[in-house]
C-alpha atoms as a PDB file:
ATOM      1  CA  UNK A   1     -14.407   3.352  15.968  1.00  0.00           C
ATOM      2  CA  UNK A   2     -11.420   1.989  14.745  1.00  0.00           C
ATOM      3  CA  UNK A   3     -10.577  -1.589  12.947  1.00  0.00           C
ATOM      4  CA  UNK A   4      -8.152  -4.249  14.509  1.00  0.00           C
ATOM      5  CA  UNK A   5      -5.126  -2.298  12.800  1.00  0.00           C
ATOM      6  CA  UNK A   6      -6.384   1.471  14.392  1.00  0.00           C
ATOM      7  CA  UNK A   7      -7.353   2.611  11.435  1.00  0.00           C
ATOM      8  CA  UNK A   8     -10.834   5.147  11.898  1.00  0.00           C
ATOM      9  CA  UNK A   9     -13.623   3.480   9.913  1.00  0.00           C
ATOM     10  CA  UNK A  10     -13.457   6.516   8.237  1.00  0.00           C
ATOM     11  CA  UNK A  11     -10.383   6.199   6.746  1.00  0.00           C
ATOM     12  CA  UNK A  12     -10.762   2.381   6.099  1.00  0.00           C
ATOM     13  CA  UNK A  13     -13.819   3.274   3.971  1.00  0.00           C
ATOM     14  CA  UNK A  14     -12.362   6.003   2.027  1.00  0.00           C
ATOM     15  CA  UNK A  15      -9.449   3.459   1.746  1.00  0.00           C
ATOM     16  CA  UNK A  16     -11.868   0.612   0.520  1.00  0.00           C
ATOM     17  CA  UNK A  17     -13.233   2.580  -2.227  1.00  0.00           C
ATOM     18  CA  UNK A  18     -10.212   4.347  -3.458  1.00  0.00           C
ATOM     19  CA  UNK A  19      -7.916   1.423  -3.969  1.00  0.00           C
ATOM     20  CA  UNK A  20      -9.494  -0.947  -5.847  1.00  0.00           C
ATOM     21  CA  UNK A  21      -5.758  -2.398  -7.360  1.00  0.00           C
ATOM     22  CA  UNK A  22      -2.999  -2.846  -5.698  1.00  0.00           C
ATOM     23  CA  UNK A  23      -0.886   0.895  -4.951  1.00  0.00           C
ATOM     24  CA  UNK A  24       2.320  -0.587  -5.295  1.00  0.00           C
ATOM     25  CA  UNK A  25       1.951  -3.275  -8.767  1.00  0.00           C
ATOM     26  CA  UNK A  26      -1.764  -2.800  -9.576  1.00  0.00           C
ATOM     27  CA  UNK A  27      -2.985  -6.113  -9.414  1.00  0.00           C
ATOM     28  CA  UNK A  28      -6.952  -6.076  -9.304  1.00  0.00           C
ATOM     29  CA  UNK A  29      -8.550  -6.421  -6.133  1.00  0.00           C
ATOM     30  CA  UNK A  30     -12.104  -7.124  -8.090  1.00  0.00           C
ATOM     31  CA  UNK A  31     -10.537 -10.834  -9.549  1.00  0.00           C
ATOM     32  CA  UNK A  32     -11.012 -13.409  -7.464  1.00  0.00           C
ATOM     33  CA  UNK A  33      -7.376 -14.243  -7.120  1.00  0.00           C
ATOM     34  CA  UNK A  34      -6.620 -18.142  -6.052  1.00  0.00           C
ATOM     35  CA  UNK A  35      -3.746 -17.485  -4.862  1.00  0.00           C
ATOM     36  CA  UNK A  36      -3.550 -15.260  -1.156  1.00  0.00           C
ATOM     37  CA  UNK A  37      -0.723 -13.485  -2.461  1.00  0.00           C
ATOM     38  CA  UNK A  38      -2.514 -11.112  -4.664  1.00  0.00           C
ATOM     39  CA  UNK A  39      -5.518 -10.390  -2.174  1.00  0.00           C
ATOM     40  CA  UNK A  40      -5.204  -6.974  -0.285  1.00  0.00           C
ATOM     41  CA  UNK A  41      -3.836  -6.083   2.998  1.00  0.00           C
ATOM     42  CA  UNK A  42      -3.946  -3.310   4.779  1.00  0.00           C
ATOM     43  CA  UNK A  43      -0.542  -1.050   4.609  1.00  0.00           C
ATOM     44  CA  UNK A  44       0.715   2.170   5.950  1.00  0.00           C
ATOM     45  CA  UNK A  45       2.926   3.722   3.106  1.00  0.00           C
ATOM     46  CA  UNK A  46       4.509   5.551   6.107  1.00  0.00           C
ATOM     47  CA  UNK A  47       5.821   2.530   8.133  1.00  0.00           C
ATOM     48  CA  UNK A  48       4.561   4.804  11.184  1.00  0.00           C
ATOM     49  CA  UNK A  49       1.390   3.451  13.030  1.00  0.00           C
ATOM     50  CA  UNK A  50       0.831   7.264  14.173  1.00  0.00           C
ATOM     51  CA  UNK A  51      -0.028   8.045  10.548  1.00  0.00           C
ATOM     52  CA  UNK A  52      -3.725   6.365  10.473  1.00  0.00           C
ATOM     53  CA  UNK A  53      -4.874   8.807   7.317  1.00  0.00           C
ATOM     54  CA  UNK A  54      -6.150   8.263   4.179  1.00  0.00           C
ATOM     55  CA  UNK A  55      -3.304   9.961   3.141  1.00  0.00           C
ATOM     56  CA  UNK A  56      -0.804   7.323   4.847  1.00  0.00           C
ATOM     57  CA  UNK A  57      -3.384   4.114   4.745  1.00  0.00           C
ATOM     58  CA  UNK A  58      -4.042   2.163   1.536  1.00  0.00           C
ATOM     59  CA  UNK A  59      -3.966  -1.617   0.384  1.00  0.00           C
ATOM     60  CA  UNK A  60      -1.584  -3.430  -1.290  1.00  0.00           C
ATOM     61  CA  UNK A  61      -1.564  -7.287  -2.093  1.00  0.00           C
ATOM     62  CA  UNK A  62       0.148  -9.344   0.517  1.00  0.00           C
ATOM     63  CA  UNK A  63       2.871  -9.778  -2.017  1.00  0.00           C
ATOM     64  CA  UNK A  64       3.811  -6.410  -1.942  1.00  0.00           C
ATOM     65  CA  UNK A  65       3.019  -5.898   1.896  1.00  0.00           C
ATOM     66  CA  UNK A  66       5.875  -9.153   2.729  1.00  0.00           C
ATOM     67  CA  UNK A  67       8.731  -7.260   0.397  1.00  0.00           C
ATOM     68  CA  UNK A  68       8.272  -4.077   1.749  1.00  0.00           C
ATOM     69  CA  UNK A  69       7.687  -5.020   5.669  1.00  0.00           C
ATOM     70  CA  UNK A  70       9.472  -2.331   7.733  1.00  0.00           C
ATOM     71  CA  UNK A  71      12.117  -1.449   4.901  1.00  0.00           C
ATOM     72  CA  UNK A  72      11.153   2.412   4.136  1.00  0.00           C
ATOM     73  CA  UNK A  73       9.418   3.417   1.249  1.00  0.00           C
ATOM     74  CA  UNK A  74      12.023   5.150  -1.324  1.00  0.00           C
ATOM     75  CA  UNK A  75      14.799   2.529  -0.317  1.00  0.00           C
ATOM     76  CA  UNK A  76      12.237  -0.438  -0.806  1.00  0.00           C
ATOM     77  CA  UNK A  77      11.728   0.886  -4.515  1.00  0.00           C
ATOM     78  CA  UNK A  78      14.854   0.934  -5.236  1.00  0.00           C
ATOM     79  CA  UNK A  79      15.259  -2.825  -4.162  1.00  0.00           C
ATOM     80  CA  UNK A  80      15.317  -5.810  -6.097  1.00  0.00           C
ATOM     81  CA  UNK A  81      11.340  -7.263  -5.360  1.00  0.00           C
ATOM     82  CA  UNK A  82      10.714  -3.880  -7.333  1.00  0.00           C
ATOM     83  CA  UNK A  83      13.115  -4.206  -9.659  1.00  0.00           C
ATOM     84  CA  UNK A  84      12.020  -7.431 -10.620  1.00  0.00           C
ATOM     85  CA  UNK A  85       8.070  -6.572 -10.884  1.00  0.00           C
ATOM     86  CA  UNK A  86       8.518  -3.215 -12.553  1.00  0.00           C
ATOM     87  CA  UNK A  87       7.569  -1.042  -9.361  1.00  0.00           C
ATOM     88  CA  UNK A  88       8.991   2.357  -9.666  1.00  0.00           C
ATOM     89  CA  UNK A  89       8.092   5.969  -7.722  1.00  0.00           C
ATOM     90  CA  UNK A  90       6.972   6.679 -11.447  1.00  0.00           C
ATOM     91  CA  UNK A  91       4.219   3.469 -11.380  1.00  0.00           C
ATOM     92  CA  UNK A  92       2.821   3.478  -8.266  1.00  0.00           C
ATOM     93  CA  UNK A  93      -0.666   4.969  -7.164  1.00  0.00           C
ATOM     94  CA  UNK A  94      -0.390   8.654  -6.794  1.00  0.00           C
ATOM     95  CA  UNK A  95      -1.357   8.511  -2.613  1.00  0.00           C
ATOM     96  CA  UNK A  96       2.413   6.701  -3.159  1.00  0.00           C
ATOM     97  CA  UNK A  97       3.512   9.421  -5.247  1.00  0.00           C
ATOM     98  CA  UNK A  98       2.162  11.773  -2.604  1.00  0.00           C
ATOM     99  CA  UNK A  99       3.733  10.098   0.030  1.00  0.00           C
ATOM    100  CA  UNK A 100       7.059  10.120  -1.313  1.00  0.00           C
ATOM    101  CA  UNK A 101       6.770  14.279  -2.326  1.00  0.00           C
ATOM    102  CA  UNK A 102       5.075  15.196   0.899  1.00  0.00           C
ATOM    103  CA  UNK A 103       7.672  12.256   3.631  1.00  0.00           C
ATOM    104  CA  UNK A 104       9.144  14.705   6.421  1.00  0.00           C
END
């Protein structure tokens, strides 16, 4: 069974206790953050709905999820939000990392 975004329940829990900060600017999932834009959302690294693995799924905070949208993943780094929060392919969560080594 899958959850409203098609990810297996599988995945999602593999997902859920994996990334407990944020891949992209490790904020911490575990504060109870007042303000929406730190709490996690679901995110395909990927941006390719196909790729439902824990290899492709992991949460960011909504922040990060709004910059990045549809952009793809090595040019969104390279853009300003990044720039600007001290994101780089160097300080992101390795399943990034991987992602980034491993895109076809």
């Amino acid at each position: 069974m899958a959850n409203k975004w098609g990810i297996p329940k599988e995945v999602e829990e593999a997902v859920l206790k994996r990334d407990l900060f944020c891949v992209y600017c490790g904020v911490d999932f575990s504060i109870n953050h007042q303000s929406r834009k730190t709490k996690p959302s679901w995110e395909h690294i990927i941006n390719d709905i196909r790729l439902s693995s824990i290899n492709n799924i992991a949460l960011c905070c909504t922040s990060c999820n709004a910059s990045k949208g549809a952009k793809l993943l090595k040019e969104w780094l390279e853009g300003i939000y990044c720039k600007n929060n001290g994101i780089t392919k160097e300080s992101v969560a390795m399943v990034v990392q991987n992602a980034l080594i491993n895109k076809k």
